[in-house]
C-alpha atoms as a PDB file:
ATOM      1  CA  UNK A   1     -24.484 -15.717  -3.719  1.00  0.00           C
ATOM      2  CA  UNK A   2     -23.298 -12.128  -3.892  1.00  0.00           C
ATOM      3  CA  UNK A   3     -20.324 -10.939  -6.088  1.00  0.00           C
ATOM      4  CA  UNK A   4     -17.389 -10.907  -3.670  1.00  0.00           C
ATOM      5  CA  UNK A   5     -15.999  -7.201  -3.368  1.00  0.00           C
ATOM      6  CA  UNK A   6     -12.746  -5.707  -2.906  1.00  0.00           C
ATOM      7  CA  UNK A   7     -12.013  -4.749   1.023  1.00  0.00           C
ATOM      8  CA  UNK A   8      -9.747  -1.226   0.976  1.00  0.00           C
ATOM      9  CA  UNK A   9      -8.670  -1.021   4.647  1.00  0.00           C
ATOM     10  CA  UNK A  10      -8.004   2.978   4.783  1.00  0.00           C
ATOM     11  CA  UNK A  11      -6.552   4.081   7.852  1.00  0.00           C
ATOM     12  CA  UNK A  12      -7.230   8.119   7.632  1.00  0.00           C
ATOM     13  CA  UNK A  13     -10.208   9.650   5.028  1.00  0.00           C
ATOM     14  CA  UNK A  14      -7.651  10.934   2.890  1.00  0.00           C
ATOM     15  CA  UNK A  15      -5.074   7.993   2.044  1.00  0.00           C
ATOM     16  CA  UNK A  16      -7.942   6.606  -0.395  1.00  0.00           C
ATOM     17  CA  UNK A  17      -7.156   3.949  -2.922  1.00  0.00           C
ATOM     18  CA  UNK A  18      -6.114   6.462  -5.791  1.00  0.00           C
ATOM     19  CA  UNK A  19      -5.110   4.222  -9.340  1.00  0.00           C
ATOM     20  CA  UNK A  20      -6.419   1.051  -7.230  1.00  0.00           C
ATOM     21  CA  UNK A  21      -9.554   2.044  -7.037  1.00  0.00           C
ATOM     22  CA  UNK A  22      -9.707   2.364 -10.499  1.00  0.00           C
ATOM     23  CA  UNK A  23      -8.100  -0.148 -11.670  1.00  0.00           C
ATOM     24  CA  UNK A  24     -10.633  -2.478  -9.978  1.00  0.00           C
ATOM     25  CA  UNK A  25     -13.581   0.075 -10.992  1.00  0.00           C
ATOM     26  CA  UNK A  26     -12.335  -0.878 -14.521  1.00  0.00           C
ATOM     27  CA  UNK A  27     -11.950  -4.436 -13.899  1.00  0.00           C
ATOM     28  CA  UNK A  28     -16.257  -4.550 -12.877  1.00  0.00           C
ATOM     29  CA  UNK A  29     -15.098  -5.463  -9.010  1.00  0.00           C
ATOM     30  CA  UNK A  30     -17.087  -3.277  -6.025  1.00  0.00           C
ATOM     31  CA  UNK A  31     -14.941  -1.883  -3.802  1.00  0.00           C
ATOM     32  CA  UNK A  32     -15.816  -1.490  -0.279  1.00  0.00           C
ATOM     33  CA  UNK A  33     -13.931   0.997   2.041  1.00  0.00           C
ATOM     34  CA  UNK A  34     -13.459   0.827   5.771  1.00  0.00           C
ATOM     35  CA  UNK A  35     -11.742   2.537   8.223  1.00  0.00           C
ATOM     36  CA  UNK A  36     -11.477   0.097  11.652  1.00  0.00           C
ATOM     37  CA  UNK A  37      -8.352   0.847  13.341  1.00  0.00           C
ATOM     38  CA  UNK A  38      -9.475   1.884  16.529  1.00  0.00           C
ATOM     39  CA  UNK A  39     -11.962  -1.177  16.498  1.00  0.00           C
ATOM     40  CA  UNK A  40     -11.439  -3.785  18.929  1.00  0.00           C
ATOM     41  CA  UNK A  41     -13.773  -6.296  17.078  1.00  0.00           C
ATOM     42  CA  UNK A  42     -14.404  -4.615  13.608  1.00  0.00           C
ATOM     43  CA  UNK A  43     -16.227  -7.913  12.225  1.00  0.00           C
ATOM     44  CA  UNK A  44     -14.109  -7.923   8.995  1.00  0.00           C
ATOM     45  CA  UNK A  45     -15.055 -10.710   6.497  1.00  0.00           C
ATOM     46  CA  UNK A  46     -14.073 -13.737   5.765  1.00  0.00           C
ATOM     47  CA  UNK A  47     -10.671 -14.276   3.449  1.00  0.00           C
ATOM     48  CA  UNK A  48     -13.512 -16.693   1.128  1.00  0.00           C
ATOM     49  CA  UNK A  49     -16.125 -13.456   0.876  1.00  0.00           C
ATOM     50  CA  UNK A  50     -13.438 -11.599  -0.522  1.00  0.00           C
ATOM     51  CA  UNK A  51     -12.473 -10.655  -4.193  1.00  0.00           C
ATOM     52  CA  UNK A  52      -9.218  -9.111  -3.021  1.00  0.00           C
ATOM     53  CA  UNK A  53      -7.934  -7.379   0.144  1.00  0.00           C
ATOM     54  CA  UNK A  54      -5.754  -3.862  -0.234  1.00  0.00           C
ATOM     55  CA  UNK A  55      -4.733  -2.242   2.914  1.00  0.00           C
ATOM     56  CA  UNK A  56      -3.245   1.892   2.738  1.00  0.00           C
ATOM     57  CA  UNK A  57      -1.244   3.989   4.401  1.00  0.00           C
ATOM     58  CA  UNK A  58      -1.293   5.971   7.512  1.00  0.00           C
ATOM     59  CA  UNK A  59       0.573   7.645  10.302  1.00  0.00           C
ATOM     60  CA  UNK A  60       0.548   5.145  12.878  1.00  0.00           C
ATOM     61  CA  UNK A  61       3.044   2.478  13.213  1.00  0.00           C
ATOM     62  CA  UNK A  62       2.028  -1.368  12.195  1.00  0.00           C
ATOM     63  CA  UNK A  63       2.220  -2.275  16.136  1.00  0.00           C
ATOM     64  CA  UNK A  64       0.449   0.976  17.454  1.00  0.00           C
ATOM     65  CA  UNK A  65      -2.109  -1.752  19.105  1.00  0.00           C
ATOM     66  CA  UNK A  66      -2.483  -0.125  22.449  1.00  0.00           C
ATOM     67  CA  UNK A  67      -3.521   2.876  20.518  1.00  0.00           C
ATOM     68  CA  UNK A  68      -5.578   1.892  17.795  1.00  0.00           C
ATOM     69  CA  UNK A  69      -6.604  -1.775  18.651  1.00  0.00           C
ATOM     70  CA  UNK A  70      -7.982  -2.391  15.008  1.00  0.00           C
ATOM     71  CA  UNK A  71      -4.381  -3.207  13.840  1.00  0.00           C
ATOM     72  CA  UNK A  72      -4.824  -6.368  14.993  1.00  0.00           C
ATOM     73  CA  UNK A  73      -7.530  -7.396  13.482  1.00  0.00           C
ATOM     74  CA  UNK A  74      -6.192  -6.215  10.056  1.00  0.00           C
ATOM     75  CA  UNK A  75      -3.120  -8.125  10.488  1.00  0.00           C
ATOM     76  CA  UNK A  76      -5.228 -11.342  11.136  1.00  0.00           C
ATOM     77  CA  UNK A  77      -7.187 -10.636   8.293  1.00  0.00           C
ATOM     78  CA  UNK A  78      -3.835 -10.136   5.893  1.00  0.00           C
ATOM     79  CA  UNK A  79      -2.455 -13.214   6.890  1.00  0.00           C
ATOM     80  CA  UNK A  80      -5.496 -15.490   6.429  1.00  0.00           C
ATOM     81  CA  UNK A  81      -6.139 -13.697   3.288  1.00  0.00           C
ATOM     82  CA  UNK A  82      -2.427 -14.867   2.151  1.00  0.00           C
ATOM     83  CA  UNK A  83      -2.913 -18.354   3.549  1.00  0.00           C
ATOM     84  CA  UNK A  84      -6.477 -18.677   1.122  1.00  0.00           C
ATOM     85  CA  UNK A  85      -4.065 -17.594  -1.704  1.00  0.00           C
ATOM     86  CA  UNK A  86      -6.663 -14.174  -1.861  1.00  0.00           C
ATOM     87  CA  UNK A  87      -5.038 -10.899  -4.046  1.00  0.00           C
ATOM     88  CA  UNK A  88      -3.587  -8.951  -1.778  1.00  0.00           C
ATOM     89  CA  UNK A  89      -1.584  -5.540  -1.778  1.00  0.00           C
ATOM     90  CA  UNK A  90      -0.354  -3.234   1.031  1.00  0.00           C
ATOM     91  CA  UNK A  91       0.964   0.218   0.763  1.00  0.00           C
ATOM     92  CA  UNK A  92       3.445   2.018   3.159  1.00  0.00           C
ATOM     93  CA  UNK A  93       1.599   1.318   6.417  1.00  0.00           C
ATOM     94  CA  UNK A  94      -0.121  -1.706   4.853  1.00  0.00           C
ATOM     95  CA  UNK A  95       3.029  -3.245   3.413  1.00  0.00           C
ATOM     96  CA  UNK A  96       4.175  -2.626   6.940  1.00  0.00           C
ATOM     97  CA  UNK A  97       1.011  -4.597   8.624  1.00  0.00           C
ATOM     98  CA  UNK A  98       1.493  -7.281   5.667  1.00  0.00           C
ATOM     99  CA  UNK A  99       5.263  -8.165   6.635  1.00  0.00           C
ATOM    100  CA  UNK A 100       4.601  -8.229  10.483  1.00  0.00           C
ATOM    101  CA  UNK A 101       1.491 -10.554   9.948  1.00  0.00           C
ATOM    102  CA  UNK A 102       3.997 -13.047   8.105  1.00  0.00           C
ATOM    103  CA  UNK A 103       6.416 -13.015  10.380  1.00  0.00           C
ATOM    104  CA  UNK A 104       8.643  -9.764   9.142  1.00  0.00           C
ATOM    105  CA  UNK A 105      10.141  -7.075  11.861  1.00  0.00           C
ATOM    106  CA  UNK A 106       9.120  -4.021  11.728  1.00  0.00           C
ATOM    107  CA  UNK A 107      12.197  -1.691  12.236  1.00  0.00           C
ATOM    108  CA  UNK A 108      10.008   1.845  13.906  1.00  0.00           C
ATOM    109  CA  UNK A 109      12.306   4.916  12.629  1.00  0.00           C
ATOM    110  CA  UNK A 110      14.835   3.274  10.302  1.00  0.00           C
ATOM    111  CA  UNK A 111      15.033   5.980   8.104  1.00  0.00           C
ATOM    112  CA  UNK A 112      12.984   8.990   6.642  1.00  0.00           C
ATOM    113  CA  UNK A 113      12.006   8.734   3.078  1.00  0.00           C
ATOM    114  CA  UNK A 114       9.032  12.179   1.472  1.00  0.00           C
ATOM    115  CA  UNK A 115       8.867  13.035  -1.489  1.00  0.00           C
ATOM    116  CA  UNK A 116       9.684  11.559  -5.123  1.00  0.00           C
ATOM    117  CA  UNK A 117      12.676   9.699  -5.536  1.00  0.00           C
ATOM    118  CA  UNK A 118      13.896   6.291  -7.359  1.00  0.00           C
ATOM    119  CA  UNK A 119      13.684   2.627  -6.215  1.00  0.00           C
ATOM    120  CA  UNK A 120      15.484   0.395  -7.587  1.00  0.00           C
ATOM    121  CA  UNK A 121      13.418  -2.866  -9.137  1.00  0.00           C
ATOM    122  CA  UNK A 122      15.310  -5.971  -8.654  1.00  0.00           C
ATOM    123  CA  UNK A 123      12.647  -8.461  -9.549  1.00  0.00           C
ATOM    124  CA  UNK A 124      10.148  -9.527 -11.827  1.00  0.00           C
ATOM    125  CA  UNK A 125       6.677  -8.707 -10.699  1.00  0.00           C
ATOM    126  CA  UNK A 126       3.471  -8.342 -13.067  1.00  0.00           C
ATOM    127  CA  UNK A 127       2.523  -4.933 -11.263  1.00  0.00           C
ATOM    128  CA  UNK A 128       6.140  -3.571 -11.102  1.00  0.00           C
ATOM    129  CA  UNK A 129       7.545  -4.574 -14.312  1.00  0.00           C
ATOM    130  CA  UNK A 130       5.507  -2.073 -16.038  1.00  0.00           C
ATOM    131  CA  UNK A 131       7.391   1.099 -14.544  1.00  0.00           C
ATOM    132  CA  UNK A 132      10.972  -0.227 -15.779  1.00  0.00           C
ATOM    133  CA  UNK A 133      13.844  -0.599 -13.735  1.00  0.00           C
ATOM    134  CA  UNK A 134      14.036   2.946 -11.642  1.00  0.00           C
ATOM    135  CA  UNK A 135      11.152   4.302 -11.217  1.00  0.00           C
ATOM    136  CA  UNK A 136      10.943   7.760  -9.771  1.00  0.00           C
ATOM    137  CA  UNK A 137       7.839   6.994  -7.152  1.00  0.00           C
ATOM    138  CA  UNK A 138       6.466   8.799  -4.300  1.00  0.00           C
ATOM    139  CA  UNK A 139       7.959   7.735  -0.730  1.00  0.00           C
ATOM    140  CA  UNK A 140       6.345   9.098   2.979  1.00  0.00           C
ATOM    141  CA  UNK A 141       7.468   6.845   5.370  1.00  0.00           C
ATOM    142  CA  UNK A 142      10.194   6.781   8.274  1.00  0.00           C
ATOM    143  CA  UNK A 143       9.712   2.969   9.878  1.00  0.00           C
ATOM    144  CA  UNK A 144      11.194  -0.340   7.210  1.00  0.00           C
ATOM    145  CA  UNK A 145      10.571  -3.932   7.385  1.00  0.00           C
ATOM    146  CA  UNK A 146      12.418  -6.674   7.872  1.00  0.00           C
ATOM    147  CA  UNK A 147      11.922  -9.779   4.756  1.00  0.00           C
ATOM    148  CA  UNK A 148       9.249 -11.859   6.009  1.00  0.00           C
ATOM    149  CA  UNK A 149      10.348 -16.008   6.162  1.00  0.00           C
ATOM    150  CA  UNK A 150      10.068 -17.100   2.338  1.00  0.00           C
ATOM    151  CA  UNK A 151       9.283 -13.509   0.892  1.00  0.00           C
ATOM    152  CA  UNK A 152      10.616 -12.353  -2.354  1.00  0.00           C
ATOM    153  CA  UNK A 153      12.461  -8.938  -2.699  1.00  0.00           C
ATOM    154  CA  UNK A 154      11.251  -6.935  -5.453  1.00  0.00           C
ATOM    155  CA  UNK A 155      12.441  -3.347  -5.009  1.00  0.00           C
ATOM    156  CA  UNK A 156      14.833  -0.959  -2.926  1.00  0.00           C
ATOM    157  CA  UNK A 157      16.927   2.141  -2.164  1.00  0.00           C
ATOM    158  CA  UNK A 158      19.619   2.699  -0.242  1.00  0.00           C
ATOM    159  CA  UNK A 159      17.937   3.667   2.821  1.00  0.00           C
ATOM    160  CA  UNK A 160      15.337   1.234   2.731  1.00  0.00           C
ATOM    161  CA  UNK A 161      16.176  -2.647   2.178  1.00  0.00           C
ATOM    162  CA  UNK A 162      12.992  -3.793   2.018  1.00  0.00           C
ATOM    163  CA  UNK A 163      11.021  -0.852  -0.583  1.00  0.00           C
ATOM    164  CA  UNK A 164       8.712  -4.159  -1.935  1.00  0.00           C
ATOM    165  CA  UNK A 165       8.162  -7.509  -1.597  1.00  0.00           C
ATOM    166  CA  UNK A 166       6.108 -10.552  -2.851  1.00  0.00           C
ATOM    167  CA  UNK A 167       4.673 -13.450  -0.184  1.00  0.00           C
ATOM    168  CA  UNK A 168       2.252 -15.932  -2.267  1.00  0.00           C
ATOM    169  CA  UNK A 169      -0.994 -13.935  -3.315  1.00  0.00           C
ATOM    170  CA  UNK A 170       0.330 -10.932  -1.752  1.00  0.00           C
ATOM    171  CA  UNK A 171       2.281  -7.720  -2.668  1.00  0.00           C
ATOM    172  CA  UNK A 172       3.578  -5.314  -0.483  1.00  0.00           C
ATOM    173  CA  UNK A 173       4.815  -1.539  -1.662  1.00  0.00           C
ATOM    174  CA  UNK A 174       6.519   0.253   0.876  1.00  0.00           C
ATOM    175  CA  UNK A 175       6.017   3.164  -1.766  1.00  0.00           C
ATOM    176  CA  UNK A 176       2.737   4.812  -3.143  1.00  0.00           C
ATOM    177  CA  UNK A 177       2.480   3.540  -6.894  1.00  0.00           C
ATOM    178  CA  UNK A 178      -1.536   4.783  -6.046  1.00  0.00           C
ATOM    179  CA  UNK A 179      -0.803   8.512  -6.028  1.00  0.00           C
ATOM    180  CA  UNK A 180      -2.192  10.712  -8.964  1.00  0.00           C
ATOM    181  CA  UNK A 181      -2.658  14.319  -8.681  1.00  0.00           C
ATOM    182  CA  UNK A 182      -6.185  14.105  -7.712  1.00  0.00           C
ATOM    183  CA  UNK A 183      -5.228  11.953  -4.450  1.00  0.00           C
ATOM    184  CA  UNK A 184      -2.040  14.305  -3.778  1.00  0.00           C
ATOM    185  CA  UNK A 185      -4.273  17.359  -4.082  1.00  0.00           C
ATOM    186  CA  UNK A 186      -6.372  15.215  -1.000  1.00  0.00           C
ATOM    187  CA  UNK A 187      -3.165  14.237   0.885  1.00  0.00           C
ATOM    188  CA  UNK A 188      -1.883  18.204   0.581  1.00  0.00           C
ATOM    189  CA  UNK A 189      -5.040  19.143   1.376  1.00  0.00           C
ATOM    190  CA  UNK A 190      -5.055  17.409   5.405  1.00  0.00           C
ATOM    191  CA  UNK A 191      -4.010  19.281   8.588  1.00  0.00           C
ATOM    192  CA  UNK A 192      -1.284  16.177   9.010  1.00  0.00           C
ATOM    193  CA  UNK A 193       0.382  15.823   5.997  1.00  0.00           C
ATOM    194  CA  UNK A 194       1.149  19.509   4.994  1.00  0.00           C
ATOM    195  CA  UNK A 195       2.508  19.469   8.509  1.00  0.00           C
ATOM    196  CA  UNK A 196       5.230  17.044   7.929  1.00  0.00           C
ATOM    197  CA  UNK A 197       6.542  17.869   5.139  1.00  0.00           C
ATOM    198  CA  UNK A 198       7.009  21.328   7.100  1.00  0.00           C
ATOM    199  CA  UNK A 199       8.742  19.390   9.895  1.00  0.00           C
ATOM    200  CA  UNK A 200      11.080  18.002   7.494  1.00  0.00           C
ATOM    201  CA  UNK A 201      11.500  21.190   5.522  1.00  0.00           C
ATOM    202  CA  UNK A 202      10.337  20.266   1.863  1.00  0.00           C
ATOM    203  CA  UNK A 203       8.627  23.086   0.291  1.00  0.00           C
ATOM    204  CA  UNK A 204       8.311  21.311  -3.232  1.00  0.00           C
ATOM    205  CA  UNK A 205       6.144  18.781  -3.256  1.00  0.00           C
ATOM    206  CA  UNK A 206       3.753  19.950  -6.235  1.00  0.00           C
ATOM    207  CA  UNK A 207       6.507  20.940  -8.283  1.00  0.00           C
ATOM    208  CA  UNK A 208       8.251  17.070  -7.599  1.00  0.00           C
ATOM    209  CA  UNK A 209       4.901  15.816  -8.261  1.00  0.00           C
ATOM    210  CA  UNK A 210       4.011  17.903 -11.742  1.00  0.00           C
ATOM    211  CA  UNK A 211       7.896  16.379 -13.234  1.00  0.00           C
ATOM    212  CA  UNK A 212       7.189  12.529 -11.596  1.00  0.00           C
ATOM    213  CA  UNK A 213       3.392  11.725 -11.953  1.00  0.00           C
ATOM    214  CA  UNK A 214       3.121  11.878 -15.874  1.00  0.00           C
ATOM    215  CA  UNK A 215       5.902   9.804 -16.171  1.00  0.00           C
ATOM    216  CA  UNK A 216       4.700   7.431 -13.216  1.00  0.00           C
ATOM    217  CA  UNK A 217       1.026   7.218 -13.737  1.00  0.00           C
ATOM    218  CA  UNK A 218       0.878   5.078 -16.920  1.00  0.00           C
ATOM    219  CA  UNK A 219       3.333   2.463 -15.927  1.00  0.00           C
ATOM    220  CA  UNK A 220       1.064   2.442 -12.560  1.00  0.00           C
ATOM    221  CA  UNK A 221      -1.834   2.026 -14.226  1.00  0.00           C
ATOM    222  CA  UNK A 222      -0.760  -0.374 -16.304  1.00  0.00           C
ATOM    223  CA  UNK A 223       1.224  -2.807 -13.001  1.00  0.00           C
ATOM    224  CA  UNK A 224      -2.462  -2.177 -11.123  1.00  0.00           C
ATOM    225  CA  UNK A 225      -4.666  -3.760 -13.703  1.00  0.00           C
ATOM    226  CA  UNK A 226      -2.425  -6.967 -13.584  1.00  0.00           C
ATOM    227  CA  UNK A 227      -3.455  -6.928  -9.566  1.00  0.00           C
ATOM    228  CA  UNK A 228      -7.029  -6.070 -10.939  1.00  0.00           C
ATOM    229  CA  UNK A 229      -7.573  -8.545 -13.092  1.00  0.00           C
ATOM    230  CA  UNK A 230      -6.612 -11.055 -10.099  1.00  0.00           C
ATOM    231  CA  UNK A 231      -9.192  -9.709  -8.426  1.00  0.00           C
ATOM    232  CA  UNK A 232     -11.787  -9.831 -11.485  1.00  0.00           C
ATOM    233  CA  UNK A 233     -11.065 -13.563 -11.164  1.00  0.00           C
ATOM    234  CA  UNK A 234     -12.800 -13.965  -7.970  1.00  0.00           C
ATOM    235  CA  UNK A 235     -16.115 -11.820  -8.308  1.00  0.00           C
END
């Protein structure tokens, strides 16, 4: 039998896996990377083939099935890899996938959030606890979640109720504990996401990013290994 790999879900080329990537480079687990949103039958594997299941970001909203018919498929896939008690972890648009596949609302437009700002931690969790109790993180998202039925909280800020959660196996961060300032060079580097930070008027991004990402990056580092090693457990 093979070694099971890590599925990354992407949703555009440039929202890579960042600090998750390594983190499971580190921990010896392969790390396979698909983009299958517009899909209609992707084929994605089975929740048993799997050594963990992380699904990013992206501009599209977590019901944008008419558009991109993949979505569907990936929220199948994040729900049967919860219900086989598989490592999971979603980020912004994959948090948002996560919560609707167990049951969550998704709340389109609650609120904009870009740029680097603090989230509260309210919770013990092994890949949070690491940053402390405020983190200053990286948020680029307008649409929230509702809780999904039996979810734990972890993390929020005033806008955003919902800024993390933890259902079972799986961990969602609305926020991007991935970024480092190779993958914000990528992100700044797009047609779309220069764009909207020009829509929304923020200029300083880099300069945000040079005060919060040394601070950030160890504590991230150290939270993604714990989700690593998880993984590790299943190659």
């Amino acid at each position: 039998m093979s070694p099971r790999r890590a599925l990354v879900l992407q949703h555009v080329p440039w929202e890579g896996p960042g600090l998750i990537g390594e983190a499971l480079d580190a921990h010896g687990v392969d790390v396979e990377r698909r983009i299958v949103l517009d899909e209609r039958a992707p084929g994605l594997p089975r929740p048993d083939d799997l050594a963990a299941l992380v699904v990013m970001g992206g501009p599209m909203g977590a019901l944008d099935d008419d558009a991109h018919p993949g979505l569907a498929a990936e929220r199948r896939l994040l729900a049967d890899c919860v219900a086989a008690d598989v490592p999971v972890l979603g980020v912004c648009l994959g948090m948002q996938l996560l919560a609707v596949a167990l049951g969550g609302t998704l709340m389109p437009g609650h609120g904009t959030e870009i740029g680097f700002g603090p989230v509260e931690i309210t919770a013990p969790d092994p890949v949070l606890a690491p940053l402390g109790h405020a983190p200053a993180v990286l948020h680029w998202h307008d649409d929230a979640v509702g809780l999904p039925p039996g979810a734990e909280p972890l993390a929020h800020t005033a806008l955003t109720p919902v800024q993390a959660f933890r259902a079972g196996s799986a961990l969602g961060l609305q926020f991007h504990l991935e970024v480092d300032r190779t993958l914000l060079a990528a992100w700044l580097a797009s047609d779309a996401m220069p764009a909207e930070l020009a829509e929304h008027g923020i200029t300083d991004l880099p300069a945000q990013a040079e005060i919060a990402i040394p601070v950030l990056e160890p504590g991230a580092r150290h939270g993604l290994a714990s989700f690593a090693a998880l993984a590790r457990e299943r190659v």
